[in-house]
PDB file of N, CA and C in Angstrom:
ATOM      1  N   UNK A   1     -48.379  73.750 123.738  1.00  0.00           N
ATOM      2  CA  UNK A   1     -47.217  73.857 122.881  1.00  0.00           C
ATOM      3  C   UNK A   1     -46.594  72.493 122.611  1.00  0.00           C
ATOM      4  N   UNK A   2     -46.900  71.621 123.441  1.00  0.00           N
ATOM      5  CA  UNK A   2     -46.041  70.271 123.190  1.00  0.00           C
ATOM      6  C   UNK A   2     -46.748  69.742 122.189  1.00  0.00           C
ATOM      7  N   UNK A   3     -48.211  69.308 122.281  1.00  0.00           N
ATOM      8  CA  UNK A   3     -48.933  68.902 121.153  1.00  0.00           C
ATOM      9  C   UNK A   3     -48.295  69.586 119.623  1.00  0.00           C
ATOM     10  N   UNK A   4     -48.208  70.485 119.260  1.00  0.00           N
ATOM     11  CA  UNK A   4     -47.695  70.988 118.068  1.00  0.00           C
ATOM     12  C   UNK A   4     -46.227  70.155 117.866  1.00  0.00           C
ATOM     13  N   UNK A   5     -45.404  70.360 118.642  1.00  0.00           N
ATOM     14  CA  UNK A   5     -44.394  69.754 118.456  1.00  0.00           C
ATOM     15  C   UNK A   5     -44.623  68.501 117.966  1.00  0.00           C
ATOM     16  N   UNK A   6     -45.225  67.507 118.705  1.00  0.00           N
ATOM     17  CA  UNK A   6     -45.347  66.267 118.368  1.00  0.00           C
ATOM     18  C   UNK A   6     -46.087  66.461 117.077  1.00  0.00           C
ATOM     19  N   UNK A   7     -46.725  66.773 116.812  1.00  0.00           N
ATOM     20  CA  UNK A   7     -47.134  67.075 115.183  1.00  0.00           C
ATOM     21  C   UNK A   7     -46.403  67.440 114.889  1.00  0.00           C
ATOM     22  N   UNK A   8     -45.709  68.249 114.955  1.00  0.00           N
ATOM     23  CA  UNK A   8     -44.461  68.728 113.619  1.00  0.00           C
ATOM     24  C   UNK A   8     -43.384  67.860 113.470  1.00  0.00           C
ATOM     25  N   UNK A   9     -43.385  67.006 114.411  1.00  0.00           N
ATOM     26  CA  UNK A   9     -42.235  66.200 114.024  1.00  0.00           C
ATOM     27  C   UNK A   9     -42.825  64.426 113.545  1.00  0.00           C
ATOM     28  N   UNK A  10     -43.992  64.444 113.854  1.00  0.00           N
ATOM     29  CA  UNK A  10     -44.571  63.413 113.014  1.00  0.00           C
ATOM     30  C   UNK A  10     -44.861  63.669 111.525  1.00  0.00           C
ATOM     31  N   UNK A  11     -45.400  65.277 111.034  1.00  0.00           N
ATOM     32  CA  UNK A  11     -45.353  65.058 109.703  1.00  0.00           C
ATOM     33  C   UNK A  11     -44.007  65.356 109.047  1.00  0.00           C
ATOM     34  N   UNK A  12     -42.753  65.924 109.926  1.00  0.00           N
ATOM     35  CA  UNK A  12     -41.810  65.858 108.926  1.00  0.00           C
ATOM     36  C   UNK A  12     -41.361  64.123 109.037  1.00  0.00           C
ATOM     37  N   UNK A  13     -41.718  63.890 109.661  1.00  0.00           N
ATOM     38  CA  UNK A  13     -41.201  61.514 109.486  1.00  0.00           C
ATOM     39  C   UNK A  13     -42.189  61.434 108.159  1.00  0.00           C
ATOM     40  N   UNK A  14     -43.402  61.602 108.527  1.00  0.00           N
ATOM     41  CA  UNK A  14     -44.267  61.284 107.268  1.00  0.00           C
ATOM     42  C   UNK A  14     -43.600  61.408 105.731  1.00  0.00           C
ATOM     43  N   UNK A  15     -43.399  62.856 105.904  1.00  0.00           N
ATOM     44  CA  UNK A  15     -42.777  63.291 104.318  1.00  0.00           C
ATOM     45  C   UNK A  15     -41.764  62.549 104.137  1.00  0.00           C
ATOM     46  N   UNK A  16     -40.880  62.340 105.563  1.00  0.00           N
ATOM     47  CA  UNK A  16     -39.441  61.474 104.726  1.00  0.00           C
ATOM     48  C   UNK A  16     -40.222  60.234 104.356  1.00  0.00           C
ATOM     49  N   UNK A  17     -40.940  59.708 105.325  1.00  0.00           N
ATOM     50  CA  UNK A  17     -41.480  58.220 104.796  1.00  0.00           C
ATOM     51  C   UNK A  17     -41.977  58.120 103.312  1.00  0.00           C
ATOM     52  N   UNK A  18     -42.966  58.976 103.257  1.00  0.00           N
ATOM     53  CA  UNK A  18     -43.569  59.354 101.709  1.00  0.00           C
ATOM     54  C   UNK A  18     -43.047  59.344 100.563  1.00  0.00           C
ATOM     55  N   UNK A  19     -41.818  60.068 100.705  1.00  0.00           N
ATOM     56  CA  UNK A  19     -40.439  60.447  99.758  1.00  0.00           C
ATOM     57  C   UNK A  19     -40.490  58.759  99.251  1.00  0.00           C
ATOM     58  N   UNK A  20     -39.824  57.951 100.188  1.00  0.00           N
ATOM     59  CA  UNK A  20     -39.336  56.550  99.947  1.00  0.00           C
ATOM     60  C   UNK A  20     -39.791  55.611  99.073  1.00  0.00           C
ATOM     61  N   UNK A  21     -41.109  56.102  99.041  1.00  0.00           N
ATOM     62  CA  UNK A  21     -42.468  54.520  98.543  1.00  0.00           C
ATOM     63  C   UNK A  21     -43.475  55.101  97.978  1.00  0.00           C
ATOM     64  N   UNK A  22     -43.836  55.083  97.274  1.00  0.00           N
ATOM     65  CA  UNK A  22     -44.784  55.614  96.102  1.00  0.00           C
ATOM     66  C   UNK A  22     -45.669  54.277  95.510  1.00  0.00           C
ATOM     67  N   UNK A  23     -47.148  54.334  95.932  1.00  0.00           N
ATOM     68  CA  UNK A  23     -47.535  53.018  95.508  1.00  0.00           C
ATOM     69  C   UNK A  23     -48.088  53.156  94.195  1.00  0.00           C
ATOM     70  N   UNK A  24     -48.209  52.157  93.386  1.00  0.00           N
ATOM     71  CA  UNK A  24     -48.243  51.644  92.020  1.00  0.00           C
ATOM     72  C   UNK A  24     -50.037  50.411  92.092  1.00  0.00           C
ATOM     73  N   UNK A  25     -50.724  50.232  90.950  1.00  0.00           N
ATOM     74  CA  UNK A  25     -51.648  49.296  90.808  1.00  0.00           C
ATOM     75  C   UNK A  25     -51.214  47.699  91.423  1.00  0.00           C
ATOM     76  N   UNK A  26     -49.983  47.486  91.235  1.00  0.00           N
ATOM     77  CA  UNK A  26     -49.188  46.435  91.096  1.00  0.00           C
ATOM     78  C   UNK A  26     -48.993  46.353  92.315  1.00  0.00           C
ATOM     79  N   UNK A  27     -48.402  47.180  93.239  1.00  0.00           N
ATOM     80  CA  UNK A  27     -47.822  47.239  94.549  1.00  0.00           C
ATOM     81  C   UNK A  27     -48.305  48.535  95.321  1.00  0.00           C
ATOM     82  N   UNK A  28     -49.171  48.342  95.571  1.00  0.00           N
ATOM     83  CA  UNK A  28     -49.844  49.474  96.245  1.00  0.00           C
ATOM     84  C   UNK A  28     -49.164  49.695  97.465  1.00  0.00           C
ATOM     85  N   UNK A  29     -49.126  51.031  98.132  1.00  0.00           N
ATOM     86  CA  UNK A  29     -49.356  51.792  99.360  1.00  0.00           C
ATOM     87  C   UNK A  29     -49.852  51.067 100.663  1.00  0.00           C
ATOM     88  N   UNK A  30     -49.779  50.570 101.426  1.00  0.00           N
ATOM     89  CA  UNK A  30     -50.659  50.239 102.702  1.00  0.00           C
ATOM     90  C   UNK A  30     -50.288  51.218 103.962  1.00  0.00           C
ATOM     91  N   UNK A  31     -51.672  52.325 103.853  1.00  0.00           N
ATOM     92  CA  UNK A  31     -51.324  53.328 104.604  1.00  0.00           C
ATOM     93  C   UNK A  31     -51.817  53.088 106.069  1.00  0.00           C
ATOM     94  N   UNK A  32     -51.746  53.487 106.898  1.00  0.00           N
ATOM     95  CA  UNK A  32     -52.227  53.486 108.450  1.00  0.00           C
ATOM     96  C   UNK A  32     -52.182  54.606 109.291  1.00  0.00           C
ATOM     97  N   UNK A  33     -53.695  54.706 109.467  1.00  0.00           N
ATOM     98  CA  UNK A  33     -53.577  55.965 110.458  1.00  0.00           C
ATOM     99  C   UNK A  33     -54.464  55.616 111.890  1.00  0.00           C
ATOM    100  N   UNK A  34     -53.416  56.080 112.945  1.00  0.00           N
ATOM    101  CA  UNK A  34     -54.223  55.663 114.042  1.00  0.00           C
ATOM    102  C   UNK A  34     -54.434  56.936 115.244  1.00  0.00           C
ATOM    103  N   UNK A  35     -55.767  56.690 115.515  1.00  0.00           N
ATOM    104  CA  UNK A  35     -56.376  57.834 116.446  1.00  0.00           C
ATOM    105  C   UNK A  35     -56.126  57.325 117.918  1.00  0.00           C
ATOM    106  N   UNK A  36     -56.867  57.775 118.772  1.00  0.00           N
ATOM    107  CA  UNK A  36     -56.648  57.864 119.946  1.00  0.00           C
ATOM    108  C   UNK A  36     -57.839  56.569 120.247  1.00  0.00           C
ATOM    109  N   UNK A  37     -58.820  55.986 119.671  1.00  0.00           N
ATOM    110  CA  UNK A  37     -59.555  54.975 119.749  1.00  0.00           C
ATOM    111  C   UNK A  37     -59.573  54.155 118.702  1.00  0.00           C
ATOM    112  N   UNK A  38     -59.245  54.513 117.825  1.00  0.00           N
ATOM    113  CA  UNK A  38     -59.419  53.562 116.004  1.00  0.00           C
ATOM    114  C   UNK A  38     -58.322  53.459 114.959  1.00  0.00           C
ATOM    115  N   UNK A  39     -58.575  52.912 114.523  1.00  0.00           N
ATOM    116  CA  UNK A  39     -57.060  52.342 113.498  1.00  0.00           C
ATOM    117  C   UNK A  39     -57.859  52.063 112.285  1.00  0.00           C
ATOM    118  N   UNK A  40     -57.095  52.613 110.981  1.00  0.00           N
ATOM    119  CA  UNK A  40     -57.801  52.508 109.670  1.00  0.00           C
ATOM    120  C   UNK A  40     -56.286  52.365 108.802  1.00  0.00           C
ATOM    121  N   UNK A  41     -57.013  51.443 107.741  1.00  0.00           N
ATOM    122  CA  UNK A  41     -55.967  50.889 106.638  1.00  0.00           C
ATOM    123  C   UNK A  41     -56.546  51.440 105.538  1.00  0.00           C
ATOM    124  N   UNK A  42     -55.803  51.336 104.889  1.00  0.00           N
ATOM    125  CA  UNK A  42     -55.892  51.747 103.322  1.00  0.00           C
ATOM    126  C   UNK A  42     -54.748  51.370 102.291  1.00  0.00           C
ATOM    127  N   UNK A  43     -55.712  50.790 100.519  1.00  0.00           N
ATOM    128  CA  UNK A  43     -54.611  50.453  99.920  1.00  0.00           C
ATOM    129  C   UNK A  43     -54.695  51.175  98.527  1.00  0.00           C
ATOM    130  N   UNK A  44     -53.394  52.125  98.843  1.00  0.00           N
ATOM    131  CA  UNK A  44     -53.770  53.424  97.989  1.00  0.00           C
ATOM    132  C   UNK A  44     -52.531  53.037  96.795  1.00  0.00           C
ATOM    133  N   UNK A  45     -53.327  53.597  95.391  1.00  0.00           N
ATOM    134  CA  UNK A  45     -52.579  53.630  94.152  1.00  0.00           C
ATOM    135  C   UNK A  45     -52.284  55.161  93.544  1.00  0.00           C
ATOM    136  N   UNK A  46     -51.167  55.174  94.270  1.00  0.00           N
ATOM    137  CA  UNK A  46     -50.912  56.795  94.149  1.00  0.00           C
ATOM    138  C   UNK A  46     -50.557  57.219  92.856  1.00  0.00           C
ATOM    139  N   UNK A  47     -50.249  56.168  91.469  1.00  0.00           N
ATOM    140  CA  UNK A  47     -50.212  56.600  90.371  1.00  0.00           C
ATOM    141  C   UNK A  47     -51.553  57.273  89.966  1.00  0.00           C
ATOM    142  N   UNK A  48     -52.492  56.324  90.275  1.00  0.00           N
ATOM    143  CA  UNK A  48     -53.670  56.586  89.303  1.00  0.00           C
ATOM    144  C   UNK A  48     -54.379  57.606  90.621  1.00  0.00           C
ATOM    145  N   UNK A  49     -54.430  57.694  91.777  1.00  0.00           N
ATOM    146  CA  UNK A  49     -54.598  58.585  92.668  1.00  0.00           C
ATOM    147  C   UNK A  49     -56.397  57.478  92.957  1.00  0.00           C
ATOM    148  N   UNK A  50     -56.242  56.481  93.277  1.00  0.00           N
ATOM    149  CA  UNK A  50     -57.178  55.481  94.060  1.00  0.00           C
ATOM    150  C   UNK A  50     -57.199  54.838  94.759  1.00  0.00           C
ATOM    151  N   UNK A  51     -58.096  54.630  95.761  1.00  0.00           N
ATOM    152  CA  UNK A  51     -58.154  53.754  97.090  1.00  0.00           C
ATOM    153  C   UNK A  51     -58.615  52.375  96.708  1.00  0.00           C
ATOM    154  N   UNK A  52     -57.714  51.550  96.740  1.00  0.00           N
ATOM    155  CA  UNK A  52     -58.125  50.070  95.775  1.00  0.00           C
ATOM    156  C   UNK A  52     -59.187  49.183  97.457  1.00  0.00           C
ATOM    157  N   UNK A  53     -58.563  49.592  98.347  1.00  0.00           N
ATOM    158  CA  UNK A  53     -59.424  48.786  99.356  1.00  0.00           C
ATOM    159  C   UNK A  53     -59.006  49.466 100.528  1.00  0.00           C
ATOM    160  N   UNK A  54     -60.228  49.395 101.362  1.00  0.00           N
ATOM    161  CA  UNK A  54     -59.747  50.392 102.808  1.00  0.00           C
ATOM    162  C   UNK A  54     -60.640  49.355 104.158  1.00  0.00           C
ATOM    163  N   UNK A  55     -60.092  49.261 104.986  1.00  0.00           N
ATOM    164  CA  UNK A  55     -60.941  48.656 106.409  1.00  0.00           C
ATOM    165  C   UNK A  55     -60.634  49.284 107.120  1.00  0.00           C
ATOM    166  N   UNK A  56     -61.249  49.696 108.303  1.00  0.00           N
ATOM    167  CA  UNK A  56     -61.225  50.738 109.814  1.00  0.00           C
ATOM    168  C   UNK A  56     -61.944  49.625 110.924  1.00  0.00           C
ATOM    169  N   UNK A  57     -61.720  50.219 112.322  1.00  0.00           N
ATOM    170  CA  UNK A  57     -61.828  49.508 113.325  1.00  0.00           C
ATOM    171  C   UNK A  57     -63.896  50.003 113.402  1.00  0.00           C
ATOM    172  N   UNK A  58     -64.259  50.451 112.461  1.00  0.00           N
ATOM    173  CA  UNK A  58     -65.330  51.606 112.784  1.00  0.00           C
ATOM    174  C   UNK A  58     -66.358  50.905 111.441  1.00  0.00           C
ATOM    175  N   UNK A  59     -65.876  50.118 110.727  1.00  0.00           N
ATOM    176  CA  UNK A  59     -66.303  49.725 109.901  1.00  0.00           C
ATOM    177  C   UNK A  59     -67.372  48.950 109.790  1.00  0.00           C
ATOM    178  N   UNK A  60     -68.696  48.653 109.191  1.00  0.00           N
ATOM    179  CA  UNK A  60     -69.917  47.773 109.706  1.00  0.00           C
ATOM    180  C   UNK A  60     -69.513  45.997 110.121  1.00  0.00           C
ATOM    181  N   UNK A  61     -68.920  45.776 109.611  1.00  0.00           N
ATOM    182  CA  UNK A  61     -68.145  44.375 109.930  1.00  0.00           C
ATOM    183  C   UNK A  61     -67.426  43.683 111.347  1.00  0.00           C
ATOM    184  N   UNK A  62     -66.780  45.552 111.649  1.00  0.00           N
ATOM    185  CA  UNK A  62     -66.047  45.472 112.887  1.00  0.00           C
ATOM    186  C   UNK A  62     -66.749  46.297 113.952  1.00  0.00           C
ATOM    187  N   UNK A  63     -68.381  46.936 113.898  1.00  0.00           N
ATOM    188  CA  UNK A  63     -68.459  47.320 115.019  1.00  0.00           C
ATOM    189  C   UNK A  63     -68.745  46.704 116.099  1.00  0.00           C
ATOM    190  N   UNK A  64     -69.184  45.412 116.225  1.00  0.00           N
ATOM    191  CA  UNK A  64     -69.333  44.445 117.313  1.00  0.00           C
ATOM    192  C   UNK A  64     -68.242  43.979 117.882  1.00  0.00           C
ATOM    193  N   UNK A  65     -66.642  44.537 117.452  1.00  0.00           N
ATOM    194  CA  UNK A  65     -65.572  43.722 117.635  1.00  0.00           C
ATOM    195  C   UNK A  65     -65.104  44.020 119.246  1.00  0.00           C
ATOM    196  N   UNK A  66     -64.926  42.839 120.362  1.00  0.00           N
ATOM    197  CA  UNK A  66     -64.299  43.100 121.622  1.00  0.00           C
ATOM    198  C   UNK A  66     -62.769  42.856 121.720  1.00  0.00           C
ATOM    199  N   UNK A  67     -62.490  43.667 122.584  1.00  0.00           N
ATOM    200  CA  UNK A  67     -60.986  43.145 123.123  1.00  0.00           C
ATOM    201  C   UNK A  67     -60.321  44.174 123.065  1.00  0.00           C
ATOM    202  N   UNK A  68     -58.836  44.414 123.141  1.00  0.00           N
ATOM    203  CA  UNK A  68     -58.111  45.443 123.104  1.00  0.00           C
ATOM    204  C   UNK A  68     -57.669  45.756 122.076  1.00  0.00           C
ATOM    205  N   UNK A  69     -57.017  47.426 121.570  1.00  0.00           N
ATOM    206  CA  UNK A  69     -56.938  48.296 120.851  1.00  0.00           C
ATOM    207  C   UNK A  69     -56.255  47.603 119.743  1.00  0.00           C
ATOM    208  N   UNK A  70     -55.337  46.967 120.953  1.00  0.00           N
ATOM    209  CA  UNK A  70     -53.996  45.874 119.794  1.00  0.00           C
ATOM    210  C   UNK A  70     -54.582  44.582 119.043  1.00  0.00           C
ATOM    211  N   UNK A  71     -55.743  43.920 119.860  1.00  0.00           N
ATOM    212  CA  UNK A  71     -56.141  42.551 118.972  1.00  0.00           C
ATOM    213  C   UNK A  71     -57.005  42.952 118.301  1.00  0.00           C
ATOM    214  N   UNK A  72     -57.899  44.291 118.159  1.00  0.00           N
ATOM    215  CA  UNK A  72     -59.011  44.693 117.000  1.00  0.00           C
ATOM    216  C   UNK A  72     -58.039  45.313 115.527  1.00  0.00           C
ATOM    217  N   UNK A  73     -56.699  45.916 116.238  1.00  0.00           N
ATOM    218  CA  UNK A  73     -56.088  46.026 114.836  1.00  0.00           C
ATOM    219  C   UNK A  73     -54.975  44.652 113.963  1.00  0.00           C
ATOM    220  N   UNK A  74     -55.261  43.975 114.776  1.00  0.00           N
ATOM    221  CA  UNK A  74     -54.653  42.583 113.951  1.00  0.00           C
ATOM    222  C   UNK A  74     -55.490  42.351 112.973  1.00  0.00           C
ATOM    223  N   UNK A  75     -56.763  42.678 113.327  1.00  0.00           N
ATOM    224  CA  UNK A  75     -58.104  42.197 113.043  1.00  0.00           C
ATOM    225  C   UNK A  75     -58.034  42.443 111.860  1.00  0.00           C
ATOM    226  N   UNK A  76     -58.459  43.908 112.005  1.00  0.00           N
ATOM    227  CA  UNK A  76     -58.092  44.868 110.772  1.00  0.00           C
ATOM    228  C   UNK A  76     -56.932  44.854 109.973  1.00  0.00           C
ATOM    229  N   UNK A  77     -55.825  44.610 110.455  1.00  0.00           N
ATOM    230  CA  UNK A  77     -54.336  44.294 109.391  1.00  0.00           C
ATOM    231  C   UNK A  77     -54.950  42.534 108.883  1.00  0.00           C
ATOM    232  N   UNK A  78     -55.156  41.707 109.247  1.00  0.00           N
ATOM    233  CA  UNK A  78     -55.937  40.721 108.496  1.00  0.00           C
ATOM    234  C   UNK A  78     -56.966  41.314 107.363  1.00  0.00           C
ATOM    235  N   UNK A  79     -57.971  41.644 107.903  1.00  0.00           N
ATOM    236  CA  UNK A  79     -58.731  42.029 106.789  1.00  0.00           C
ATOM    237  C   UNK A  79     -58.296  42.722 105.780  1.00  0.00           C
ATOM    238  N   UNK A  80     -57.501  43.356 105.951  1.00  0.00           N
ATOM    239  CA  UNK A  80     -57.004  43.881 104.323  1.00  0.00           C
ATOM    240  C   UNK A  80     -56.205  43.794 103.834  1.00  0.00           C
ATOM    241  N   UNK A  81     -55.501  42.670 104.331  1.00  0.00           N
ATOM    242  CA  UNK A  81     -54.655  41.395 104.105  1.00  0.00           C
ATOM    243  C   UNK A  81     -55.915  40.402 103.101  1.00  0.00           C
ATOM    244  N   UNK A  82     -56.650  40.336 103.028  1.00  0.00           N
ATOM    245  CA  UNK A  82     -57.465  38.968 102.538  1.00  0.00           C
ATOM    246  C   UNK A  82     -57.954  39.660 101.523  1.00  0.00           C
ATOM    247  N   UNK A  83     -58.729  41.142 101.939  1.00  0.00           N
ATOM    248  CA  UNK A  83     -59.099  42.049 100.634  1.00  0.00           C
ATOM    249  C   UNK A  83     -58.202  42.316  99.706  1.00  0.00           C
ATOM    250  N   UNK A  84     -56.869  42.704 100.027  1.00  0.00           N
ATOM    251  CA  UNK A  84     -55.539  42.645  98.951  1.00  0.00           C
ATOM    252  C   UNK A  84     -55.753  41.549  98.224  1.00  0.00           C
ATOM    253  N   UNK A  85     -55.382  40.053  99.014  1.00  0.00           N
ATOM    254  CA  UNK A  85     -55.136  38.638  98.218  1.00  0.00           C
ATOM    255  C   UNK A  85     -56.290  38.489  97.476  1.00  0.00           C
ATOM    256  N   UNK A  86     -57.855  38.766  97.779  1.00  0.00           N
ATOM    257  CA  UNK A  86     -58.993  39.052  97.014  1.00  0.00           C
ATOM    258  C   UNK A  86     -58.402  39.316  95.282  1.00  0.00           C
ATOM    259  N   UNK A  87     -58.048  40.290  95.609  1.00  0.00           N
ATOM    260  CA  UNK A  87     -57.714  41.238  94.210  1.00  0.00           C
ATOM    261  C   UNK A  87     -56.860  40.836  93.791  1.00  0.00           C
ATOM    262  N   UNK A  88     -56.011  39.951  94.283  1.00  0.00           N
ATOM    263  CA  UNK A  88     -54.546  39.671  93.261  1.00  0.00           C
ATOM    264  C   UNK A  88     -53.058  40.831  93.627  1.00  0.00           C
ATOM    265  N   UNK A  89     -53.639  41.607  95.130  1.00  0.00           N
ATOM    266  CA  UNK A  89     -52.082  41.425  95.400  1.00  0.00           C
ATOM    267  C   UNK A  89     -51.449  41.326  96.646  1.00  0.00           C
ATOM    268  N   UNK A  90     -50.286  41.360  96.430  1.00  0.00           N
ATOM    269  CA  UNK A  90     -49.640  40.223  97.273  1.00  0.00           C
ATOM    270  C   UNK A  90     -48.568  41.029  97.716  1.00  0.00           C
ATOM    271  N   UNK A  91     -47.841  42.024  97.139  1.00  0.00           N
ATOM    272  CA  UNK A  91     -47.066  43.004  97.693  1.00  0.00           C
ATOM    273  C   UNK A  91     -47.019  44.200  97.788  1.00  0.00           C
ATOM    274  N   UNK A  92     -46.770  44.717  99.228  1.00  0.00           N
ATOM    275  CA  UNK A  92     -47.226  46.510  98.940  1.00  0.00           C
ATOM    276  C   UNK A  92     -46.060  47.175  99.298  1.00  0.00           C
ATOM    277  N   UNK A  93     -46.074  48.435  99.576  1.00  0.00           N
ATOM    278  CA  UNK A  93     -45.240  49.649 100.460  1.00  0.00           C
ATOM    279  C   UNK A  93     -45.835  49.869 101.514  1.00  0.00           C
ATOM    280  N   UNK A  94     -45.434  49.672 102.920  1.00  0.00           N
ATOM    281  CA  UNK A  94     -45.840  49.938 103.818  1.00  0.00           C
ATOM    282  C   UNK A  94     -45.876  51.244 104.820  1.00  0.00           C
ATOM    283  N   UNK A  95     -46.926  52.281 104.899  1.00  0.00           N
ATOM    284  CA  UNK A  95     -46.075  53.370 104.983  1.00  0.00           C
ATOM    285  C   UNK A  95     -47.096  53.707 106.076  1.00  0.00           C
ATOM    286  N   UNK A  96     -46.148  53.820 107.661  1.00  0.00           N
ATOM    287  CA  UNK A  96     -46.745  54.116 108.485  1.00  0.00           C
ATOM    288  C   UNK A  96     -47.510  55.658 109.172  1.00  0.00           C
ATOM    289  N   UNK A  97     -47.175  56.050 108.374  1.00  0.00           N
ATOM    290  CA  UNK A  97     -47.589  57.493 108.570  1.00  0.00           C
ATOM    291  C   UNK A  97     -47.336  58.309 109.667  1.00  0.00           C
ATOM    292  N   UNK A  98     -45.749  58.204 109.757  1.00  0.00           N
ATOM    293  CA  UNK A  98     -45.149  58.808 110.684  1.00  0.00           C
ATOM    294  C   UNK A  98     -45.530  58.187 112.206  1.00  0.00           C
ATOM    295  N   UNK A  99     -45.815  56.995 112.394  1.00  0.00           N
ATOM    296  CA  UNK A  99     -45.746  57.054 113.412  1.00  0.00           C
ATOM    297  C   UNK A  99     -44.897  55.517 113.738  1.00  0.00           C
ATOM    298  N   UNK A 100     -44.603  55.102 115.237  1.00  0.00           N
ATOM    299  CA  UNK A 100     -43.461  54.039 115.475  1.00  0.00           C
ATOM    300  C   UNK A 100     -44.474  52.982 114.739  1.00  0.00           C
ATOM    301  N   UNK A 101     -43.139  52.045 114.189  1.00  0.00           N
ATOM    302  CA  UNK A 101     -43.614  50.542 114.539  1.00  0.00           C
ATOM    303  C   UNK A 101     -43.581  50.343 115.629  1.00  0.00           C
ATOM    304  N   UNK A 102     -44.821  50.227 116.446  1.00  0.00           N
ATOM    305  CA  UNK A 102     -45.178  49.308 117.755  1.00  0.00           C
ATOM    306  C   UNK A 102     -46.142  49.605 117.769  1.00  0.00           C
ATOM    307  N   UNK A 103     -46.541  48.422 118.764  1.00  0.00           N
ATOM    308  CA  UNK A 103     -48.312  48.085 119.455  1.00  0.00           C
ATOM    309  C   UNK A 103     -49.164  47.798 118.232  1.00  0.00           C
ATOM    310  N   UNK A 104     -50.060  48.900 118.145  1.00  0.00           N
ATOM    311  CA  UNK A 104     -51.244  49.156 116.921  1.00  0.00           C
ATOM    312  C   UNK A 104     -50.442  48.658 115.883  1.00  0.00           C
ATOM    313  N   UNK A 105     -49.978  49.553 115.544  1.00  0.00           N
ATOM    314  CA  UNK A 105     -49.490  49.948 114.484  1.00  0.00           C
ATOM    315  C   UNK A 105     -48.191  48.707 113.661  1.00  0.00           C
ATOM    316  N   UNK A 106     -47.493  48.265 114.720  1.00  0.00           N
ATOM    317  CA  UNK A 106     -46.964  46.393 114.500  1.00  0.00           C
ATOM    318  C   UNK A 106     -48.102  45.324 114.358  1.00  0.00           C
ATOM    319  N   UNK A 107     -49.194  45.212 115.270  1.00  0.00           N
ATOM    320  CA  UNK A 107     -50.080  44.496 115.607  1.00  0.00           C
ATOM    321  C   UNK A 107     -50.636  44.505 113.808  1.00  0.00           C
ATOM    322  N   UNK A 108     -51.514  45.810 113.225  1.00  0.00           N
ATOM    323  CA  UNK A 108     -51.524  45.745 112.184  1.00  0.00           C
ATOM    324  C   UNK A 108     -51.048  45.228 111.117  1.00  0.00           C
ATOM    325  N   UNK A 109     -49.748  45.273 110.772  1.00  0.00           N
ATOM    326  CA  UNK A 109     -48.491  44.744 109.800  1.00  0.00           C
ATOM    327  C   UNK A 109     -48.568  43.428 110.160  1.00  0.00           C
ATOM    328  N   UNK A 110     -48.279  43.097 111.589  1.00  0.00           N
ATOM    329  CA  UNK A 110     -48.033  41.600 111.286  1.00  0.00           C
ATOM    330  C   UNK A 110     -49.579  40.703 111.126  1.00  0.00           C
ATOM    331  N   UNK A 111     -50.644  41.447 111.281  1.00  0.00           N
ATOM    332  CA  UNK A 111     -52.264  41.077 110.766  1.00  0.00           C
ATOM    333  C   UNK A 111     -52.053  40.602 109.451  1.00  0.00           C
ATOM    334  N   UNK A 112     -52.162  41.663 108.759  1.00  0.00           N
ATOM    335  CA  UNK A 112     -51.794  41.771 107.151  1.00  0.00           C
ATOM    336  C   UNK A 112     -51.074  40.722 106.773  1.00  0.00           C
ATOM    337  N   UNK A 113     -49.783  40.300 107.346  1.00  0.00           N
ATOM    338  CA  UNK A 113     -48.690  39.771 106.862  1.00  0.00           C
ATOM    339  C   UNK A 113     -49.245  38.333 107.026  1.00  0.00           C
ATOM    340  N   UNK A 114     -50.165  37.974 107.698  1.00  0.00           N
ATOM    341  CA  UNK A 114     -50.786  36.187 108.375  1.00  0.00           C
ATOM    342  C   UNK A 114     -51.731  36.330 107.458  1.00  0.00           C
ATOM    343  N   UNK A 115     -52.220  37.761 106.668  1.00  0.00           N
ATOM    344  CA  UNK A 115     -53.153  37.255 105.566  1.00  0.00           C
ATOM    345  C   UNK A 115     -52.550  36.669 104.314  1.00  0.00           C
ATOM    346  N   UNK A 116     -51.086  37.178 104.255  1.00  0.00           N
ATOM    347  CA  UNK A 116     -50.484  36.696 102.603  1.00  0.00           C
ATOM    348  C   UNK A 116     -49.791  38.081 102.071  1.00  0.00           C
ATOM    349  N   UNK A 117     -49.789  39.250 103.230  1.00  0.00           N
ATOM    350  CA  UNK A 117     -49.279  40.326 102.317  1.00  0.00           C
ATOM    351  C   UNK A 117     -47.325  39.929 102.452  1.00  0.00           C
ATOM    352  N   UNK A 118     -46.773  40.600 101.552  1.00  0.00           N
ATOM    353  CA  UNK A 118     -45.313  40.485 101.828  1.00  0.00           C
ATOM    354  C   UNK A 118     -45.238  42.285 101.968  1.00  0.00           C
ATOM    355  N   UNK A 119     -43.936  42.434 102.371  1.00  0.00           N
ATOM    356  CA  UNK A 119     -43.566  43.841 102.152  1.00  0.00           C
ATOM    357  C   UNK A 119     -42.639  44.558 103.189  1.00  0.00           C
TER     358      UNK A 119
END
């Protein structure tokens, strides 16, 4: 019964989060979802309903990656930090998907943010 709870009160954060930030071609979405071993980004254009660029801890690039949960998702908040600046952008909505800023999930953001993202 506790597990449910904690889901139900992570997707009602989600929806409020969701409500807030709506990403655009221009300023995309930078979504984050993190499991119990892996952390995945995504940079979603919710107008046109497309994934402009996505990296995961699971990804062919990163499966050789060592160290802890927190320095493989810097890793990953870098990398799609550089894939953004790739493409020409530079500012997003950051939308954690209901879950805290901390650890992973900070570690990520401030990845991203040493690549050039603002937000």
């Amino acid at each position: 019964m506790g597990q449910n709870v904690k889901v139900a009160h992570r997707e009602k954060i989600k929806r409020r989060s969701k409500a807030r930030g709506q990403g655009t071609a221009e300023k995309p979405r930078l979504y984050v979802f993190r499991s119990l071993s892996q952390i995945y980004a995504q940079l979603v254009d919710d107008v046109n309903g497309k994934t402009l660029a996505s990296v995961s801890s699971m990804s062919k690039e990163n499966k050789e990656l060592k160290g802890t949960k927190t320095e493989i998702s810097e890793i990953v908040g870098r990398q799609i930090g550089e894939k953004a600046v790739a493409q020409g952008i530079t500012t997003v909505v950051f939308d954690r998907n209901g879950f805290r800023y901390h650890g992973r999930v900070k570690a990520l953001a401030d990845g991203a943010r040493q690549a050039g993202l603002v937000f």
